[in-house]
C-alpha atoms as a PDB file:
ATOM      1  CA  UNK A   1     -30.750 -13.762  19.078  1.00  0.00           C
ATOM      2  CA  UNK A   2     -28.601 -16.631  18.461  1.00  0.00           C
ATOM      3  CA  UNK A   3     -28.249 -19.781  21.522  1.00  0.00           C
ATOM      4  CA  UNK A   4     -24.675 -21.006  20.242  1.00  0.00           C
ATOM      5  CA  UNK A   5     -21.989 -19.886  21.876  1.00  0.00           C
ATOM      6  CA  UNK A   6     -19.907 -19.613  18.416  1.00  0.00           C
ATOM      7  CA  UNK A   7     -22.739 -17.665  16.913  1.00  0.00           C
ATOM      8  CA  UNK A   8     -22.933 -15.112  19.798  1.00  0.00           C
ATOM      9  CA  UNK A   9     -19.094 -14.424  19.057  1.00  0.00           C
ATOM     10  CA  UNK A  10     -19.891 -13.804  15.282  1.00  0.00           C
ATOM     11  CA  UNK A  11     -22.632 -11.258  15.771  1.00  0.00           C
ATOM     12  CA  UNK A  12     -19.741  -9.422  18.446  1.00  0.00           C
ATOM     13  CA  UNK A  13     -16.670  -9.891  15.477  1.00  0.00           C
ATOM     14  CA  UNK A  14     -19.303  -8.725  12.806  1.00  0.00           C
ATOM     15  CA  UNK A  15     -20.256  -5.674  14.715  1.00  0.00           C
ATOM     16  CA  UNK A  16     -17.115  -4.555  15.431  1.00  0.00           C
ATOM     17  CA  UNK A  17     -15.778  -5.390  11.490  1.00  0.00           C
ATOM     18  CA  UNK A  18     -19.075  -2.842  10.650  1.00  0.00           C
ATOM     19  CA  UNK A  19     -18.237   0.144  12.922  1.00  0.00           C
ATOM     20  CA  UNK A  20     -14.332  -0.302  11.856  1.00  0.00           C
ATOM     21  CA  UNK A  21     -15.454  -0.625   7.843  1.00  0.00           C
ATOM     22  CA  UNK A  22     -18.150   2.293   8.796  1.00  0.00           C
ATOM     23  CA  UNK A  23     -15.618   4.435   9.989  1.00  0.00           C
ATOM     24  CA  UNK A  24     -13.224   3.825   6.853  1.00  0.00           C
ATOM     25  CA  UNK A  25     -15.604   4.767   4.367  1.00  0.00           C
ATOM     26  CA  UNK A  26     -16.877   7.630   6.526  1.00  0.00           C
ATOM     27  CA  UNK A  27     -12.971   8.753   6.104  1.00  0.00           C
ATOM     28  CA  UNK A  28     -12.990   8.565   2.566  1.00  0.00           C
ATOM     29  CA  UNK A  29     -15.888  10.016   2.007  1.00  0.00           C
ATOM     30  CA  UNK A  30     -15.172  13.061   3.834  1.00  0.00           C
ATOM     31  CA  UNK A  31     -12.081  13.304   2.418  1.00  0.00           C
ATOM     32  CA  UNK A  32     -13.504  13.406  -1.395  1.00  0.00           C
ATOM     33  CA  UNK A  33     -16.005  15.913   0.009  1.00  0.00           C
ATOM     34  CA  UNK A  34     -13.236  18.275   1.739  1.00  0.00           C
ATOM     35  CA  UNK A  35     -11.243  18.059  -2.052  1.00  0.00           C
ATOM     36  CA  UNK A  36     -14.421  19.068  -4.039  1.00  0.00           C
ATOM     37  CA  UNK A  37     -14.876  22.011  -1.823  1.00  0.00           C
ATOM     38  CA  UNK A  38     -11.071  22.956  -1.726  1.00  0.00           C
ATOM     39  CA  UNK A  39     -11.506  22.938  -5.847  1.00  0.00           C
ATOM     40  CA  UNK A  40     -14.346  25.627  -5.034  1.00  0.00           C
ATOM     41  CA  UNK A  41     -13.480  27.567  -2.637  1.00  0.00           C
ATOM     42  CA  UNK A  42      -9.267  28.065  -3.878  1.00  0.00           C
ATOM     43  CA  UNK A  43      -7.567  26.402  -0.620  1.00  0.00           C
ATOM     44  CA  UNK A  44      -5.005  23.957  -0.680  1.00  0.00           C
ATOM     45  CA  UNK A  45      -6.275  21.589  -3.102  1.00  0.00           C
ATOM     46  CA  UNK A  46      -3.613  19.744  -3.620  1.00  0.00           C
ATOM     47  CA  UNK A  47      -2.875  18.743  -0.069  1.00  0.00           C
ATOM     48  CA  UNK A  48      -6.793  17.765  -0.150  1.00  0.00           C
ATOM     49  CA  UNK A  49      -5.988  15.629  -3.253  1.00  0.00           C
ATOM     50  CA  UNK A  50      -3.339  13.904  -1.739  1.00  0.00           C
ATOM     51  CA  UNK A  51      -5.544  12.991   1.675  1.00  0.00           C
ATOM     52  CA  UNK A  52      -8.341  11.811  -0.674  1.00  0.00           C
ATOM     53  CA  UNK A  53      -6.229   9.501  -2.291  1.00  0.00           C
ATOM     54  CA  UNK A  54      -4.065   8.544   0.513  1.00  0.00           C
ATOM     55  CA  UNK A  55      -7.846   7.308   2.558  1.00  0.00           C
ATOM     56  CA  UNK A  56      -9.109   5.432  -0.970  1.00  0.00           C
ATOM     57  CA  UNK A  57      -5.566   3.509  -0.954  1.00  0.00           C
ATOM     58  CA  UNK A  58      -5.960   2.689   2.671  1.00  0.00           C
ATOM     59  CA  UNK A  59     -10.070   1.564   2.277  1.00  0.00           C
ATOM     60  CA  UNK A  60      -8.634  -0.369  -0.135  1.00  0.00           C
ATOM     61  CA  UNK A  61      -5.884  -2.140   1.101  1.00  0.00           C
ATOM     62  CA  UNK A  62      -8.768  -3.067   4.426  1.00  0.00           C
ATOM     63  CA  UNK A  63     -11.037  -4.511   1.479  1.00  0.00           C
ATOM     64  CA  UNK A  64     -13.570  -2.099   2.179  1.00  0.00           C
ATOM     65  CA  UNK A  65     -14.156  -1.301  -1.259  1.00  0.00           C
ATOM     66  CA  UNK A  66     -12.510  -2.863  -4.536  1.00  0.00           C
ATOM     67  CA  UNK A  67      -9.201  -1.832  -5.562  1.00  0.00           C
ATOM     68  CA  UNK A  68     -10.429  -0.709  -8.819  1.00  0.00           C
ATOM     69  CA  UNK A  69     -12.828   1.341  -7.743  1.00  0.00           C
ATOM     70  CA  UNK A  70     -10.275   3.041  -5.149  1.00  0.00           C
ATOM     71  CA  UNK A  71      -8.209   3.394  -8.754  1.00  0.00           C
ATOM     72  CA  UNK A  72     -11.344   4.860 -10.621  1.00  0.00           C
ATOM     73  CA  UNK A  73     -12.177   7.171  -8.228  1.00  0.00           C
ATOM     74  CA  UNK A  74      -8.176   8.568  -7.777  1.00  0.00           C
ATOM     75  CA  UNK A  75      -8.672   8.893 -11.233  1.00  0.00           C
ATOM     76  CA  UNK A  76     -11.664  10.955 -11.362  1.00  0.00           C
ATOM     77  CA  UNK A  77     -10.008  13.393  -8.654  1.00  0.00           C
ATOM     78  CA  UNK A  78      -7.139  13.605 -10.408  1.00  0.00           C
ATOM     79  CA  UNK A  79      -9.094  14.501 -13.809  1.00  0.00           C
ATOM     80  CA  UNK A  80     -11.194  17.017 -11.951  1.00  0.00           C
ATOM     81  CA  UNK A  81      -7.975  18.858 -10.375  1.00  0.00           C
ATOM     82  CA  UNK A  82      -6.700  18.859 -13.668  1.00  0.00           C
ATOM     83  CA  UNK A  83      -9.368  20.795 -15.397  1.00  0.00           C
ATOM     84  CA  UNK A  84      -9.340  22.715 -12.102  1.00  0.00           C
ATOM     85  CA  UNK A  85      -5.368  24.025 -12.652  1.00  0.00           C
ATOM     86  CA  UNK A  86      -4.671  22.348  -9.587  1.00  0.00           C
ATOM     87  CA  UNK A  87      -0.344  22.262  -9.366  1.00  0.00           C
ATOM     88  CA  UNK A  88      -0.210  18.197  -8.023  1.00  0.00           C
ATOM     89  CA  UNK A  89       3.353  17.692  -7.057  1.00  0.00           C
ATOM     90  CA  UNK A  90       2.386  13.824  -8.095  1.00  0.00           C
ATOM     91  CA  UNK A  91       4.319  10.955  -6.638  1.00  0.00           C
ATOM     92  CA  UNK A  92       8.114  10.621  -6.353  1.00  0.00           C
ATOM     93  CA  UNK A  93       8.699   7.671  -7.598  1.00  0.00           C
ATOM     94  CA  UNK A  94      11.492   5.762  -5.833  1.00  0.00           C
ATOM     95  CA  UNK A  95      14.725   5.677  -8.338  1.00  0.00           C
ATOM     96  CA  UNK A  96      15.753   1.820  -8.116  1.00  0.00           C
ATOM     97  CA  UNK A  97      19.762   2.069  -7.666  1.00  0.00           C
ATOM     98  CA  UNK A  98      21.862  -0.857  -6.919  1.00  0.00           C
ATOM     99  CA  UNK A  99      23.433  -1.121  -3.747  1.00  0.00           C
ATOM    100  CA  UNK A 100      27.645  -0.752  -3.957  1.00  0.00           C
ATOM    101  CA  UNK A 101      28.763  -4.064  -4.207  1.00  0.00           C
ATOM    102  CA  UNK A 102      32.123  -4.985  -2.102  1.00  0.00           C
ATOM    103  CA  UNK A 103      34.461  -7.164  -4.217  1.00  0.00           C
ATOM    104  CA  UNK A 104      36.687  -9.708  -1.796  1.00  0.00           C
ATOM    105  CA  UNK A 105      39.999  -9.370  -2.118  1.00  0.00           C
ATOM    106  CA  UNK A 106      41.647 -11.787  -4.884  1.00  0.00           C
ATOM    107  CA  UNK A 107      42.903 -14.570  -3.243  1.00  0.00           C
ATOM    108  CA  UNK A 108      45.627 -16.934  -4.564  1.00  0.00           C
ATOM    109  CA  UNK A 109      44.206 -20.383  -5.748  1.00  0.00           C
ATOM    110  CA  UNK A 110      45.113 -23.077  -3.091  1.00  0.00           C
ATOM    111  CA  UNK A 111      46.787 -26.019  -4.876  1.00  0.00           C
ATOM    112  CA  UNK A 112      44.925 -28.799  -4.328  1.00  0.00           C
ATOM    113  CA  UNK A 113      46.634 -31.771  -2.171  1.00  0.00           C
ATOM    114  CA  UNK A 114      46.642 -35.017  -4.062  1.00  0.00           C
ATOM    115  CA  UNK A 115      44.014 -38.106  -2.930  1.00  0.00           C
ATOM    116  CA  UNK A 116      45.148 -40.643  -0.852  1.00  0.00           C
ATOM    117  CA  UNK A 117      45.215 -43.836  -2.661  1.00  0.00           C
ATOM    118  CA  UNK A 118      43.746 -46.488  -0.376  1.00  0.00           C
ATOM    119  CA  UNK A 119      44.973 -49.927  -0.019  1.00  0.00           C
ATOM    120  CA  UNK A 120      42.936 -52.508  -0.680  1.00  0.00           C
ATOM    121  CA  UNK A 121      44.004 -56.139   1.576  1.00  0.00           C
ATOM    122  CA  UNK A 122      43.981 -59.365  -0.752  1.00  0.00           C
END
Protein backbone atom coordinates (compact mmCIF):
# COMPACT_ATOMS: atom_id res chain seq x y z
CA UNK A 1 0.00 0.00 0.00
CA UNK A 2 1.67 3.07 -1.00
CA UNK A 3 2.77 6.04 2.06
CA UNK A 4 2.79 9.09 -0.51
CA UNK A 5 0.08 11.03 -0.63
CA UNK A 6 0.44 11.43 -4.64
CA UNK A 7 0.69 7.69 -4.94
CA UNK A 8 -2.49 6.99 -2.88
CA UNK A 9 -4.34 9.34 -5.50
CA UNK A 10 -2.92 7.23 -8.46
CA UNK A 11 -4.03 3.84 -7.22
CA UNK A 12 -7.84 5.85 -6.69
CA UNK A 13 -7.50 7.57 -10.61
CA UNK A 14 -6.21 4.08 -11.85
CA UNK A 15 -9.07 2.22 -10.36
CA UNK A 16 -11.59 4.23 -11.48
CA UNK A 17 -9.82 4.52 -15.33
CA UNK A 18 -10.14 0.30 -14.96
CA UNK A 19 -13.85 -0.04 -14.01
CA UNK A 20 -14.68 2.89 -16.71
CA UNK A 21 -12.26 0.99 -19.53
CA UNK A 22 -13.88 -2.43 -17.99
CA UNK A 23 -17.16 -1.32 -18.61
CA UNK A 24 -16.36 -0.09 -22.32
CA UNK A 25 -15.07 -3.21 -23.49
CA UNK A 26 -17.75 -5.14 -21.59
CA UNK A 27 -20.11 -2.89 -24.05
CA UNK A 28 -18.47 -3.88 -27.03
CA UNK A 29 -18.19 -7.09 -26.39
CA UNK A 30 -21.70 -7.69 -25.78
CA UNK A 31 -22.60 -5.88 -28.52
CA UNK A 32 -20.48 -8.19 -31.11
CA UNK A 33 -22.04 -11.10 -29.20
CA UNK A 34 -25.83 -9.76 -29.52
CA UNK A 35 -24.90 -9.26 -33.67
CA UNK A 36 -23.54 -12.88 -34.04
CA UNK A 37 -26.65 -14.20 -32.50
CA UNK A 38 -29.05 -11.77 -34.44
CA UNK A 39 -27.12 -13.36 -37.75
CA UNK A 40 -28.43 -16.80 -36.21
CA UNK A 41 -31.36 -16.49 -34.96
CA UNK A 42 -33.01 -13.90 -38.15
CA UNK A 43 -33.75 -10.67 -35.85
CA UNK A 44 -32.84 -7.34 -36.66
CA UNK A 45 -29.38 -7.73 -37.65
CA UNK A 46 -28.79 -4.81 -39.02
CA UNK A 47 -29.79 -2.60 -36.14
CA UNK A 48 -27.33 -5.09 -34.13
CA UNK A 49 -24.64 -4.22 -36.75
CA UNK A 50 -25.00 -0.75 -36.40
CA UNK A 51 -24.77 -0.90 -32.24
CA UNK A 52 -21.66 -3.10 -32.67
CA UNK A 53 -20.01 -0.68 -34.61
CA UNK A 54 -21.33 2.38 -33.07
CA UNK A 55 -19.61 0.79 -29.26
CA UNK A 56 -16.09 -0.21 -31.30
CA UNK A 57 -16.03 3.60 -32.62
CA UNK A 58 -16.73 4.86 -29.17
CA UNK A 59 -13.94 2.21 -27.31
CA UNK A 60 -11.97 3.66 -29.68
CA UNK A 61 -12.21 7.15 -29.60
CA UNK A 62 -11.66 6.46 -25.19
CA UNK A 63 -8.31 4.62 -26.34
CA UNK A 64 -9.48 1.54 -24.99
CA UNK A 65 -8.43 -0.41 -27.80
CA UNK A 66 -6.49 0.73 -31.09
CA UNK A 67 -8.27 2.39 -33.76
CA UNK A 68 -7.29 -0.18 -36.17
CA UNK A 69 -8.39 -2.85 -34.50
CA UNK A 70 -11.92 -1.04 -33.84
CA UNK A 71 -11.55 -0.75 -37.99
CA UNK A 72 -10.63 -4.56 -38.36
CA UNK A 73 -13.15 -5.76 -36.37
CA UNK A 74 -16.14 -3.33 -38.18
CA UNK A 75 -14.74 -4.95 -40.96
CA UNK A 76 -15.09 -8.44 -40.04
CA UNK A 77 -18.88 -7.71 -39.00
CA UNK A 78 -19.52 -6.15 -41.92
CA UNK A 79 -17.99 -9.20 -44.06
CA UNK A 80 -19.92 -11.66 -41.95
CA UNK A 81 -23.41 -9.73 -42.51
CA UNK A 82 -22.56 -9.76 -45.94
CA UNK A 83 -22.27 -13.42 -46.51
CA UNK A 84 -25.22 -13.47 -44.09
CA UNK A 85 -27.70 -11.31 -46.73
CA UNK A 86 -27.93 -8.90 -44.11
CA UNK A 87 -29.77 -5.46 -45.99
CA UNK A 88 -27.12 -2.67 -44.11
CA UNK A 89 -28.61 0.66 -44.90
CA UNK A 90 -24.66 1.76 -44.57
CA UNK A 91 -23.77 5.30 -43.69
CA UNK A 92 -25.22 8.50 -45.21
CA UNK A 93 -22.56 10.22 -45.97
CA UNK A 94 -22.94 13.98 -45.44
CA UNK A 95 -23.17 15.76 -49.11
CA UNK A 96 -20.59 18.78 -48.66
CA UNK A 97 -22.66 21.86 -50.26
CA UNK A 98 -21.50 25.34 -50.06
CA UNK A 99 -23.28 27.67 -48.05
CA UNK A 100 -25.26 30.64 -50.33
CA UNK A 101 -22.96 33.28 -50.43
CA UNK A 102 -24.51 37.03 -50.07
CA UNK A 103 -22.84 39.40 -52.57
CA UNK A 104 -22.75 43.28 -51.08
CA UNK A 105 -24.27 45.55 -53.01
CA UNK A 106 -21.86 47.32 -55.70
CA UNK A 107 -20.83 50.35 -54.35
CA UNK A 108 -19.52 53.37 -56.33
CA UNK A 109 -15.65 53.85 -55.98
CA UNK A 110 -14.98 56.87 -53.62
CA UNK A 111 -12.56 59.26 -55.37
CA UNK A 112 -9.77 59.55 -53.47
CA UNK A 113 -9.01 63.19 -51.86
CA UNK A 114 -5.60 64.44 -52.85
CA UNK A 115 -2.49 64.49 -50.01
CA UNK A 116 -1.80 67.42 -48.28
CA UNK A 117 1.50 68.71 -49.24
CA UNK A 118 3.29 69.76 -46.06
CA UNK A 119 5.40 72.74 -45.67
CA UNK A 120 8.60 72.42 -44.75
CA UNK A 121 10.13 75.97 -42.62
CA UNK A 122 13.71 77.05 -43.97
Amino acid sequence: MPIIKSAKKRVRVAAKATARNTKTKRTFRGAIKAFQTSLTSSKDASEALGKAQSSLDKAAKKGVIHKNKAARKKSQLAKAAKAAGVKTTGTKKAVATKPAVKKAPAKKPVAKKPVAKKTVKK
